[in-house]
Protein backbone atom coordinates (compact mmCIF):
# COMPACT_ATOMS: atom_id res chain seq x y z
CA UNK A 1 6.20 -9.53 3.00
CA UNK A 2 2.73 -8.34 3.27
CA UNK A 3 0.31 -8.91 0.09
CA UNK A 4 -2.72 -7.26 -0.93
CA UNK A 5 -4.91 -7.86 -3.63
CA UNK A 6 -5.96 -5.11 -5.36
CA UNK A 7 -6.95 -2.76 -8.61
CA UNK A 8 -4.67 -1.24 -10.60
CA UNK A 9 -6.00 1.52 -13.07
CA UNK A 10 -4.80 1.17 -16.76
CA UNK A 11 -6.39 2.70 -19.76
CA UNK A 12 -7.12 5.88 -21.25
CA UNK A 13 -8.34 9.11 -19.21
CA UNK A 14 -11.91 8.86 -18.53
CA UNK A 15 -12.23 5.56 -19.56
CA UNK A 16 -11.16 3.00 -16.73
CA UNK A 17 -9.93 -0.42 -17.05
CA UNK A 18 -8.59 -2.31 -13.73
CA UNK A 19 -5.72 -5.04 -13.34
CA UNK A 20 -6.90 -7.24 -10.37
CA UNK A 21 -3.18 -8.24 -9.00
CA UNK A 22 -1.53 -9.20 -6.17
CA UNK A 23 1.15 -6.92 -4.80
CA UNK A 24 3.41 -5.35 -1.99
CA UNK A 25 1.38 -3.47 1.00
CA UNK A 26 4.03 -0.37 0.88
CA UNK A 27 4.87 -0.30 -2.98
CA UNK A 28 2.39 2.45 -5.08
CA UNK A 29 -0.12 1.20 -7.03
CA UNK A 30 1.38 1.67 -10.37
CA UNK A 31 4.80 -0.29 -9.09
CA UNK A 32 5.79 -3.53 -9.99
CA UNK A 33 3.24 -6.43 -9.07
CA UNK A 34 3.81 -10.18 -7.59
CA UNK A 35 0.90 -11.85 -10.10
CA UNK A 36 -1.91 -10.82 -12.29
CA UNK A 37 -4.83 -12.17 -11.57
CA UNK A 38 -7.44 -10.92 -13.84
CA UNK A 39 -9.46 -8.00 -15.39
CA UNK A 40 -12.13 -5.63 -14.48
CA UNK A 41 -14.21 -3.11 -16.84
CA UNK A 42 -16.87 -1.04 -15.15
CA UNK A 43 -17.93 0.51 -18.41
CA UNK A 44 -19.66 -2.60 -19.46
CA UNK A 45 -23.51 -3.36 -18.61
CA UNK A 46 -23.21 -5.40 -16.75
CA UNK A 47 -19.56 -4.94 -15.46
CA UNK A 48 -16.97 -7.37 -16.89
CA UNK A 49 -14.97 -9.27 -14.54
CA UNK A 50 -12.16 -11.85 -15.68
CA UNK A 51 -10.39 -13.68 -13.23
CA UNK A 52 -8.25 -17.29 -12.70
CA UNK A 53 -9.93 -18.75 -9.41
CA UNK A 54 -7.10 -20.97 -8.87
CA UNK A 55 -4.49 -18.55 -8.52
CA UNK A 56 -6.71 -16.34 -6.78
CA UNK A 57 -7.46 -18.75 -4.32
CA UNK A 58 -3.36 -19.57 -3.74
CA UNK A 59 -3.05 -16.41 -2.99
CA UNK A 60 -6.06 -16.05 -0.36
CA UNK A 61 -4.43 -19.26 1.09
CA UNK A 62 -0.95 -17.76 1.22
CA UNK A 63 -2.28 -14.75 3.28
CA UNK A 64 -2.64 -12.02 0.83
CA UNK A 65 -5.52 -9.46 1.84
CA UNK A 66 -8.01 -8.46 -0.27
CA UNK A 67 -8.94 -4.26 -0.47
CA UNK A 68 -12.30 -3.64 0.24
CA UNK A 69 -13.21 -2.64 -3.48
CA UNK A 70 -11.15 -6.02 -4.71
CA UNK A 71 -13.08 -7.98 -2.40
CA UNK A 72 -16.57 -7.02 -3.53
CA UNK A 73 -15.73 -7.68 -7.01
CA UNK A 74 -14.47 -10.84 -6.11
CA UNK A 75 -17.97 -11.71 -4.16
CA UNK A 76 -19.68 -10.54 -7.45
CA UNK A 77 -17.33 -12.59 -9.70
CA UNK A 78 -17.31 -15.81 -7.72
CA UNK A 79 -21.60 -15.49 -7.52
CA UNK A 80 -21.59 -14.61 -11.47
CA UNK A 81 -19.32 -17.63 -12.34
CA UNK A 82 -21.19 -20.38 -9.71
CA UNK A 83 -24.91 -19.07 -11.65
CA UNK A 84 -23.32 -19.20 -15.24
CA UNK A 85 -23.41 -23.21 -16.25
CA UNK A 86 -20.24 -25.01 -17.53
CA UNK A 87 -19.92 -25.79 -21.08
C-alpha cells in the first residue's frame, strides 16, 4: 500500500483549516485516513502549524511520500520548532 502525506480541507467555506494525515495514494481526499498527524491554519499571521514529529517521522521512515504542499509546510514547521527554545 502506497502512503502519502497530505492536507485534508475541513472547516467552513471560505475559511480553510487543513488535517496534515497520512493516507492511501488512490483513496479521495475526504476518505478515510491511516493517522493524523497534525494541523494547519493559513488564516493566522503567521500561519499555524501543529504537528507530532515522532509520528511524522515513522511515517517518513516507513515510506510514506510527502505532497509537495505537505512537504513545504513540513520544512517550515520543522525550521519554526528547531528556532523556538524548549521550555
Amino acid at each position: 500500500m502506497a502512503t502519502r502525506i497530505r492536507l485534508q480541507r475541513i472547516g467552513a467555506k471560505k475559511n480553510a483549516f487543513y488535517r496534515i494525515v497520512v493516507a492511501d495514494q488512490l483513496t479521495a481526499p475526504s476518505s478515510k485516513v491511516v493517522d493524523y498527524l497534525g494541523t494547519y491554519d493559513p488564516h493566522k499571521n503567521p500561519p499555524e502549524v501543529k504537528m507530532d514529529f515522532v509520528r511524522l517521522d515513522e511515517w517518513l521512515s516507513k515510506g510514506a511520500t510527502p505532497t509537495e504542499k505537505s512537504a513545504a509546510i513540513i520544512r517550515k514547521a520543522r525550521k519554526l520548532s528547531a528556532s523556538t527554545p524548549a521550555e
